[in-house]
PDB file of N, CA and C in Angstrom:
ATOM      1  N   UNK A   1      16.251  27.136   7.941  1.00  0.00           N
ATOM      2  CA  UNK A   1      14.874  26.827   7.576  1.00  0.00           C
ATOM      3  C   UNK A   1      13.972  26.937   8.808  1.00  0.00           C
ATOM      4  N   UNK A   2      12.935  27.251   8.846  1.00  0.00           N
ATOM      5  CA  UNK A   2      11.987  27.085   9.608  1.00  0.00           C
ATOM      6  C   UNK A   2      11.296  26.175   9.697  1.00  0.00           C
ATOM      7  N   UNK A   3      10.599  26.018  11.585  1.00  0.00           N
ATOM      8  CA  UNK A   3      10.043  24.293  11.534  1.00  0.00           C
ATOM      9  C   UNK A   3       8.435  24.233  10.068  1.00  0.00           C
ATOM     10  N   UNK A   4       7.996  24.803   9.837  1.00  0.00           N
ATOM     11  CA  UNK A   4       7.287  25.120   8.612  1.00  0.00           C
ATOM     12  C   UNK A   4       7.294  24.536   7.439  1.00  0.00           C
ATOM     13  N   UNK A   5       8.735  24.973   7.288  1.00  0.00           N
ATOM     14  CA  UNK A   5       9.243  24.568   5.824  1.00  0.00           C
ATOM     15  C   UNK A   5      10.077  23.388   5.831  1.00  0.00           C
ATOM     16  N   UNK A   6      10.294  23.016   6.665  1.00  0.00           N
ATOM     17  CA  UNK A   6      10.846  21.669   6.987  1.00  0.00           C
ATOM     18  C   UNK A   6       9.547  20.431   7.589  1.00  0.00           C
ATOM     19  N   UNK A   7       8.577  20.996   7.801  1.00  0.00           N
ATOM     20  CA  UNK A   7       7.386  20.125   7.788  1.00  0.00           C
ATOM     21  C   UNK A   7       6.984  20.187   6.311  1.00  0.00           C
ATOM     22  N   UNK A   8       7.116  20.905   5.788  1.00  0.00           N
ATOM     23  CA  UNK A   8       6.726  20.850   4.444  1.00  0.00           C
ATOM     24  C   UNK A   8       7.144  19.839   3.614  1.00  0.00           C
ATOM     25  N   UNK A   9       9.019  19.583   3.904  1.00  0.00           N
ATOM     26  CA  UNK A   9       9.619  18.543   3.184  1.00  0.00           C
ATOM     27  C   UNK A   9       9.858  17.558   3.482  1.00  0.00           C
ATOM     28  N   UNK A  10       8.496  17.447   4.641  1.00  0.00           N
ATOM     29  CA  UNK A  10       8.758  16.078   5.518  1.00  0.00           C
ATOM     30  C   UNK A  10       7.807  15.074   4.294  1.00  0.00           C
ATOM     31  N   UNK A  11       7.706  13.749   4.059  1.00  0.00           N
ATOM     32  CA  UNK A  11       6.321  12.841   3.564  1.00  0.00           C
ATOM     33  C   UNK A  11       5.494  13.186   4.371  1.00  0.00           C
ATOM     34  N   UNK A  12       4.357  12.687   3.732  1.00  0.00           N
ATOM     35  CA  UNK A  12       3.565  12.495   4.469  1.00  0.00           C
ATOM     36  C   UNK A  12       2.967  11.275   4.430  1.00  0.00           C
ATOM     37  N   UNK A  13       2.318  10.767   5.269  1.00  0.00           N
ATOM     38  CA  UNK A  13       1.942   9.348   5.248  1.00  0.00           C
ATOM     39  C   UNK A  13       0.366   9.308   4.532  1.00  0.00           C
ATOM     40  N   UNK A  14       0.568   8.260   3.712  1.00  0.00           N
ATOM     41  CA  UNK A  14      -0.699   8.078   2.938  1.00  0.00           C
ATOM     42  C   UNK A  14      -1.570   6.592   2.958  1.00  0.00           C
ATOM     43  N   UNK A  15      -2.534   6.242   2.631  1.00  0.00           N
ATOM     44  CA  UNK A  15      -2.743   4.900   3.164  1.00  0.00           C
ATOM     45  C   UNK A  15      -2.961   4.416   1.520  1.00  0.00           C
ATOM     46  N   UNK A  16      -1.852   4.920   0.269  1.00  0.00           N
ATOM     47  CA  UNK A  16      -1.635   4.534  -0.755  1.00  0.00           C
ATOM     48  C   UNK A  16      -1.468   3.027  -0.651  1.00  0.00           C
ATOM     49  N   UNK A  17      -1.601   2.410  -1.568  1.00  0.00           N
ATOM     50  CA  UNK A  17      -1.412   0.760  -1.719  1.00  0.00           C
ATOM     51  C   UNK A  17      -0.734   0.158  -3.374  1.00  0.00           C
ATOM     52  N   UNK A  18      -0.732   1.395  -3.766  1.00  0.00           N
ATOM     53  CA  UNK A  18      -0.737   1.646  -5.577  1.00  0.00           C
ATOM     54  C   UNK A  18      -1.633   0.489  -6.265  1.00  0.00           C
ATOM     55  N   UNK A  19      -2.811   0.218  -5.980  1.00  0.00           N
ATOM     56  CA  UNK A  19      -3.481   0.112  -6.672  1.00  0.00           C
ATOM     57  C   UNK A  19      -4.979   1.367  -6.946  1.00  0.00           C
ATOM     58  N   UNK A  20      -4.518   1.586  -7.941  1.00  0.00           N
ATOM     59  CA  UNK A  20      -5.256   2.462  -7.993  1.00  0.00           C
ATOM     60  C   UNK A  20      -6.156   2.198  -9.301  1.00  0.00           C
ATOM     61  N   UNK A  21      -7.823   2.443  -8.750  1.00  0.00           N
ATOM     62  CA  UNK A  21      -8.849   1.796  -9.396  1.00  0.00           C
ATOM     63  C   UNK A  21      -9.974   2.140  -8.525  1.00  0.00           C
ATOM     64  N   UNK A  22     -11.093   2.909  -9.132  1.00  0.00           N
ATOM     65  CA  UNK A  22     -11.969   3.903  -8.581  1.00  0.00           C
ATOM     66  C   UNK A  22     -13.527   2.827  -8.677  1.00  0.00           C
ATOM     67  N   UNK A  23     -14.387   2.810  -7.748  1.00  0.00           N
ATOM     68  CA  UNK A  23     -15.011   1.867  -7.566  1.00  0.00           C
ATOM     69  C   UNK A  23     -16.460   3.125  -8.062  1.00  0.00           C
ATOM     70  N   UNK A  24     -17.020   2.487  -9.419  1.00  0.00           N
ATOM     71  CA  UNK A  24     -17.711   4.274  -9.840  1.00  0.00           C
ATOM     72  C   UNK A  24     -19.125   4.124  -9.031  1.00  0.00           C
ATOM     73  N   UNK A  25     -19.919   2.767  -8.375  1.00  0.00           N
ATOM     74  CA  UNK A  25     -20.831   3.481  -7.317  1.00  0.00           C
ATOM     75  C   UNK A  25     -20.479   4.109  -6.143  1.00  0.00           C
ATOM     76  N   UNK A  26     -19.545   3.956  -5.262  1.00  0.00           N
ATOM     77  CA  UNK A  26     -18.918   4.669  -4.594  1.00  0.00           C
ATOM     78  C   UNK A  26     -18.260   5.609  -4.488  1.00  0.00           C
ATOM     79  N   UNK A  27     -17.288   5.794  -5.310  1.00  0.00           N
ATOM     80  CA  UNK A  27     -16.675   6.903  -5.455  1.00  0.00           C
ATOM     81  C   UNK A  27     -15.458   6.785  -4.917  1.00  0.00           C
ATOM     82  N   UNK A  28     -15.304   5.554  -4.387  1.00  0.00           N
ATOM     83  CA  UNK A  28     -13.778   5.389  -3.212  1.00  0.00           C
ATOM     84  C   UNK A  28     -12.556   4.097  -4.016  1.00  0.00           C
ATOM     85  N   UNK A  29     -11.709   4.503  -3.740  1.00  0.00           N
ATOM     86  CA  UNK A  29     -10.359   3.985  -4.344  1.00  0.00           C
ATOM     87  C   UNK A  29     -10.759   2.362  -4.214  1.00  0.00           C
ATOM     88  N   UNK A  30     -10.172   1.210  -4.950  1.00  0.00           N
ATOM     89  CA  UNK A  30     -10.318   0.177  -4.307  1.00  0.00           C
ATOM     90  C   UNK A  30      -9.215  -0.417  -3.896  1.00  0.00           C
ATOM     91  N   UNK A  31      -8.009   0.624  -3.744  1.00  0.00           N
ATOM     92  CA  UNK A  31      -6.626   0.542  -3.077  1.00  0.00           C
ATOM     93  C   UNK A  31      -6.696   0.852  -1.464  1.00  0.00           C
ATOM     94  N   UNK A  32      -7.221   1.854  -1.582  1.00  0.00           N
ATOM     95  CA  UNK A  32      -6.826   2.946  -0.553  1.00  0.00           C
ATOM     96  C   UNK A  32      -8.069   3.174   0.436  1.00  0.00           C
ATOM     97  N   UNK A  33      -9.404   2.995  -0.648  1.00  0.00           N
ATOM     98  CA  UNK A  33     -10.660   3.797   0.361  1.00  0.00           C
ATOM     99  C   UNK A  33     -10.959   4.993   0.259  1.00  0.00           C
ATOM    100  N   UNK A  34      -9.828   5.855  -0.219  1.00  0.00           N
ATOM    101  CA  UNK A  34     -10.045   7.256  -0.515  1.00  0.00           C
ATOM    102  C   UNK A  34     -11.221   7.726  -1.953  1.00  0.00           C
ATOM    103  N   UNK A  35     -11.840   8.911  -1.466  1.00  0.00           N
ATOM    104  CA  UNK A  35     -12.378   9.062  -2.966  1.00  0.00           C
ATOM    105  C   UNK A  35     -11.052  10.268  -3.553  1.00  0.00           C
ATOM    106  N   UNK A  36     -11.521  10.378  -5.152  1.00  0.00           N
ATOM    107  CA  UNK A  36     -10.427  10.915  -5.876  1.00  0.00           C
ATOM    108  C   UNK A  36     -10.215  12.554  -5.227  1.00  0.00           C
ATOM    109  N   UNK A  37     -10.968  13.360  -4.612  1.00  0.00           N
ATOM    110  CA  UNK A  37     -11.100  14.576  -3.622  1.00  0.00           C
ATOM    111  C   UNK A  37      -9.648  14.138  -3.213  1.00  0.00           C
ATOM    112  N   UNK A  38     -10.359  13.280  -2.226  1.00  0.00           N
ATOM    113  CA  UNK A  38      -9.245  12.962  -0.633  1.00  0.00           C
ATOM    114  C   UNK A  38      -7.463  12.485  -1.329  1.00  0.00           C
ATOM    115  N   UNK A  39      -7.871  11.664  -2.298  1.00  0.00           N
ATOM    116  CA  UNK A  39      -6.356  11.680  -3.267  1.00  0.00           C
ATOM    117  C   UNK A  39      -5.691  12.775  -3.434  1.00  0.00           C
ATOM    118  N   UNK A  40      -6.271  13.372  -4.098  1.00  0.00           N
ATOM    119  CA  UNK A  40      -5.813  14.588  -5.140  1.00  0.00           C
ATOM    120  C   UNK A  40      -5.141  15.952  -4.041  1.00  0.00           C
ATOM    121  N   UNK A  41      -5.908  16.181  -3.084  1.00  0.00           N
ATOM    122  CA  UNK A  41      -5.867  17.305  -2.140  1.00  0.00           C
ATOM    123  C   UNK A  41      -4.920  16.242  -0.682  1.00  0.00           C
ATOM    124  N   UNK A  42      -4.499  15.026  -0.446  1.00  0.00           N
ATOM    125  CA  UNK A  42      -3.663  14.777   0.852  1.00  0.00           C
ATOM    126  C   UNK A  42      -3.325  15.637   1.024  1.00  0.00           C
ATOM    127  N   UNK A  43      -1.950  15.776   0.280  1.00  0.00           N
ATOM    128  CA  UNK A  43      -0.344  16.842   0.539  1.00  0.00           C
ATOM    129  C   UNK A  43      -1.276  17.853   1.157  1.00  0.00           C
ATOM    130  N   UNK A  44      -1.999  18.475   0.423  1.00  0.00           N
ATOM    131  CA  UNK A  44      -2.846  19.817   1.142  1.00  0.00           C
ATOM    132  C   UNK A  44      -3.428  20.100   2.341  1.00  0.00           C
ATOM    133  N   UNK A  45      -3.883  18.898   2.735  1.00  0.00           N
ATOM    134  CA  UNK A  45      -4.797  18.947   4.009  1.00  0.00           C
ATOM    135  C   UNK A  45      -3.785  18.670   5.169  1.00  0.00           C
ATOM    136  N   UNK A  46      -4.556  18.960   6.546  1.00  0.00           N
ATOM    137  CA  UNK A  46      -3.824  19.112   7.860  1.00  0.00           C
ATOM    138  C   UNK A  46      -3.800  17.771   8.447  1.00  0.00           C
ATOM    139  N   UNK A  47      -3.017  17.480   9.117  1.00  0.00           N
ATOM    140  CA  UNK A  47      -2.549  16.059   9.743  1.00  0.00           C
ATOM    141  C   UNK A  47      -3.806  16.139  10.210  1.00  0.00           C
ATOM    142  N   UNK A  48      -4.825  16.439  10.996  1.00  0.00           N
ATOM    143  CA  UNK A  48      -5.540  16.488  11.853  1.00  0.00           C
ATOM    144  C   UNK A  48      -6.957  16.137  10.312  1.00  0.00           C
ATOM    145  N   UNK A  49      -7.119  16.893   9.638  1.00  0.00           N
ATOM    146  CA  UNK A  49      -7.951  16.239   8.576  1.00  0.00           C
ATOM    147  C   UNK A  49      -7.931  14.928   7.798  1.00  0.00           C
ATOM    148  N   UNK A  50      -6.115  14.415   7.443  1.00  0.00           N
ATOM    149  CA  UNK A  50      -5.730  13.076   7.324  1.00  0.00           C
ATOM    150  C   UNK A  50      -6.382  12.368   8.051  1.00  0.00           C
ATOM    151  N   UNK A  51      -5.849  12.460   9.257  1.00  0.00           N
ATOM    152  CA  UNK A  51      -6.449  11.675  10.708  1.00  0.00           C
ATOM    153  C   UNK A  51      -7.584  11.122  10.546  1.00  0.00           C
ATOM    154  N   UNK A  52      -8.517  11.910  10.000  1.00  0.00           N
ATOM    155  CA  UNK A  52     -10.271  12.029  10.269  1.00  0.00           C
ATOM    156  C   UNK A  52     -10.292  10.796   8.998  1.00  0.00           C
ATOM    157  N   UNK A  53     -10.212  11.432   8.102  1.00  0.00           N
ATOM    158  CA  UNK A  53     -10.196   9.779   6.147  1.00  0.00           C
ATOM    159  C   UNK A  53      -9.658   9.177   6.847  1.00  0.00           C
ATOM    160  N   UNK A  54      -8.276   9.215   7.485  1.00  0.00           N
ATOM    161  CA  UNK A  54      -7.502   7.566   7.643  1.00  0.00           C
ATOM    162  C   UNK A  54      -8.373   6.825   8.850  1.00  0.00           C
ATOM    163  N   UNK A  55      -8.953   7.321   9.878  1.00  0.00           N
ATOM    164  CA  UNK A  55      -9.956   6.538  10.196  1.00  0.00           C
ATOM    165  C   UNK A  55     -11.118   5.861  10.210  1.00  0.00           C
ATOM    166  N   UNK A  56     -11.400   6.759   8.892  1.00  0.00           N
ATOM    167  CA  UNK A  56     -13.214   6.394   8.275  1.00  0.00           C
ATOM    168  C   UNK A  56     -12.230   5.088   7.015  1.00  0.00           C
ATOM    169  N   UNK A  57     -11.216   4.856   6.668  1.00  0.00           N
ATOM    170  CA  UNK A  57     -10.717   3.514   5.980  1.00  0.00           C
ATOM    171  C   UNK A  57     -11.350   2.583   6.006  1.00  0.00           C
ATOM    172  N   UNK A  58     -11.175   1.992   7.181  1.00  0.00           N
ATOM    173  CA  UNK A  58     -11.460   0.591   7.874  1.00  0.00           C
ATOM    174  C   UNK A  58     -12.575   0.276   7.655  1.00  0.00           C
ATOM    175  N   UNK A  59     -13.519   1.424   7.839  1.00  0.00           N
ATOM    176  CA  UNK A  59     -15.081   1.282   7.593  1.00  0.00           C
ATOM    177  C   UNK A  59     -15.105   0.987   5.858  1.00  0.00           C
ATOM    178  N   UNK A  60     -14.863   1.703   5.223  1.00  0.00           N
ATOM    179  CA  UNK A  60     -14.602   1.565   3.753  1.00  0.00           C
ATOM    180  C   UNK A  60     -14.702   0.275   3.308  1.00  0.00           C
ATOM    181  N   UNK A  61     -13.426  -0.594   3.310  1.00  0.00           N
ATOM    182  CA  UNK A  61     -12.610  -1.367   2.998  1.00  0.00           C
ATOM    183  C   UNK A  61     -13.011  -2.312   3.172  1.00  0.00           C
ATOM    184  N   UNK A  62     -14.254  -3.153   3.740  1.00  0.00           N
ATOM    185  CA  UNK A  62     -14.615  -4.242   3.284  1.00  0.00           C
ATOM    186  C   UNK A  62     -15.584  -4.774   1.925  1.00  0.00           C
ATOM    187  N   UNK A  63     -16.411  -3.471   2.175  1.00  0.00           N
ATOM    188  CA  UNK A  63     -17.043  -4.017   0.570  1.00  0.00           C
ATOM    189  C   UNK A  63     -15.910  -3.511  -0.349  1.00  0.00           C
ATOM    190  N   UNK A  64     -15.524  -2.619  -0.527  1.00  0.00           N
ATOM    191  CA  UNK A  64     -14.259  -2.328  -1.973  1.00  0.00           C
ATOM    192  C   UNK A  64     -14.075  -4.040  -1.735  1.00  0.00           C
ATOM    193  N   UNK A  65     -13.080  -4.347  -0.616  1.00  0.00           N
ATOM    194  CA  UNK A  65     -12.630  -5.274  -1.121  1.00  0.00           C
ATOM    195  C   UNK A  65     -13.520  -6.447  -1.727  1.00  0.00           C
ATOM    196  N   UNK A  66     -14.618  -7.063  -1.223  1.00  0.00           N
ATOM    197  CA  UNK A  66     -15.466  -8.228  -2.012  1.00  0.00           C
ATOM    198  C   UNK A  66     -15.863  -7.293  -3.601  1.00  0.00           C
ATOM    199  N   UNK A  67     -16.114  -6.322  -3.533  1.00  0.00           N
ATOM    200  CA  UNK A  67     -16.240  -5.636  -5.282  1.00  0.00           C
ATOM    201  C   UNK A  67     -14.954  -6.000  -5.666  1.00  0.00           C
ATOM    202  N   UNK A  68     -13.620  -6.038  -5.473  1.00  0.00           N
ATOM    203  CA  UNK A  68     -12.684  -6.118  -6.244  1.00  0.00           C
ATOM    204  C   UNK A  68     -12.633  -7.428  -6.411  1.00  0.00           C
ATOM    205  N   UNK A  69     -12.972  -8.253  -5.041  1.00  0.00           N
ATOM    206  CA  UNK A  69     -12.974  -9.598  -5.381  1.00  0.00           C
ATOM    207  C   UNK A  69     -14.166 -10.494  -6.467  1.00  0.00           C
ATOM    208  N   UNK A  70     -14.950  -9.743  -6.255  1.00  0.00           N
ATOM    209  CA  UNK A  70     -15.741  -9.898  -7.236  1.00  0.00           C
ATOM    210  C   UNK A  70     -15.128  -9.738  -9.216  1.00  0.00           C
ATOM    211  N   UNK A  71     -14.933  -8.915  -8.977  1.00  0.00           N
ATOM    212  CA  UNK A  71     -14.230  -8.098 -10.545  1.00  0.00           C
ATOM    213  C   UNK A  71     -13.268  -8.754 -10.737  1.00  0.00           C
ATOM    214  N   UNK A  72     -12.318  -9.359  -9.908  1.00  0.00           N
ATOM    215  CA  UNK A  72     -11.173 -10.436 -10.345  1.00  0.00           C
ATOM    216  C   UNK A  72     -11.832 -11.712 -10.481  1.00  0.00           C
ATOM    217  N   UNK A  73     -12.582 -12.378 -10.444  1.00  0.00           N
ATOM    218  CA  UNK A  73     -13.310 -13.478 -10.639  1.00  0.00           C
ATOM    219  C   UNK A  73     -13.740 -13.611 -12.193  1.00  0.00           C
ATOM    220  N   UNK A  74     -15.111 -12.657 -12.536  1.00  0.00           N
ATOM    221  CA  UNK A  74     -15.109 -12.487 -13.401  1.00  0.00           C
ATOM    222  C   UNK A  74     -14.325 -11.975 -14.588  1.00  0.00           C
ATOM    223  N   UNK A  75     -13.207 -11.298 -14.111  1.00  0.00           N
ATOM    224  CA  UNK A  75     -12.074 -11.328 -15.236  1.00  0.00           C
ATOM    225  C   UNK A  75     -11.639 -12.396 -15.603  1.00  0.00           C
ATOM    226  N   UNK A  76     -11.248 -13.695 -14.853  1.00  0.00           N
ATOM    227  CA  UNK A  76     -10.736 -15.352 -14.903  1.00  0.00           C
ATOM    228  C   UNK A  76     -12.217 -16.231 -15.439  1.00  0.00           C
ATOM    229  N   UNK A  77     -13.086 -15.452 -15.194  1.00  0.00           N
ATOM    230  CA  UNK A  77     -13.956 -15.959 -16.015  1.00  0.00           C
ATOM    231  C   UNK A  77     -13.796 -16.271 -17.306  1.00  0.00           C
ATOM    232  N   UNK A  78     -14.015 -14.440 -17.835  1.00  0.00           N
ATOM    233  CA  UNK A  78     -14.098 -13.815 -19.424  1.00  0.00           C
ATOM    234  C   UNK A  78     -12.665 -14.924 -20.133  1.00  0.00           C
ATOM    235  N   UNK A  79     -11.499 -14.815 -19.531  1.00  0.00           N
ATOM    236  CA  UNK A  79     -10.208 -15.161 -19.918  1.00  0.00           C
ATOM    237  C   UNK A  79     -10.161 -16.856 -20.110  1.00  0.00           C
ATOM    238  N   UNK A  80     -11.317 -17.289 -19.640  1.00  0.00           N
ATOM    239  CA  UNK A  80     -11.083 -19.114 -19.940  1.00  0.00           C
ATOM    240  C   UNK A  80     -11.999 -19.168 -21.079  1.00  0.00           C
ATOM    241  N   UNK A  81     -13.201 -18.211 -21.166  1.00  0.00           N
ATOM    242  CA  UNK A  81     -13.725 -18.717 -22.093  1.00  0.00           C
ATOM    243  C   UNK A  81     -13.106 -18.116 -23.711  1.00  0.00           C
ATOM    244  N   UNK A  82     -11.982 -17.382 -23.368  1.00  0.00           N
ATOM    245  CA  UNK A  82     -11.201 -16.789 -24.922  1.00  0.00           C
ATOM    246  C   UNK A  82     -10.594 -17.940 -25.104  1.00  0.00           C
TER     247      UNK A  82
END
């Protein structure tokens, strides 16, 4: 095999979390940070393009998270008053 094709069948690292749940003013995962683009196309793109999303994350990832925290609240809401 060539180093190529053996990078090929290497993983690749993803900043997956499996929750997967698309935040629709944003456009970005509320797992991951990724929008559905950057999902769909990883495997495809160059370590060096990974690189670039997996560092714009961090920036992401605090409002997703208070929106999700938000959205789990009001779910325990809806659910006491059934």
């Amino acid at each position: 095999m060539t180093p190529e094709e053996i990078a090929a069948l290497e993983p690749v690292e993803s900043p997956c979390v499996l929750i997967c749940s698309m935040d629709r003013e944003s456009g970005f995962c509320f797992g991951c940070g990724r929008t559905t683009d950057e999902i769909a196309y990883w495997g495809l793109r160059s370590k060096e393009e990974r690189d670039v999303i997996m560092a714009e994350l961090p920036a992401r990832m605090p409002e997703l998270k208070a929106k999700l925290e938000e959205r789990r609240k009001k779910r325990r809401t809806n659910r006491r008053r059934k």
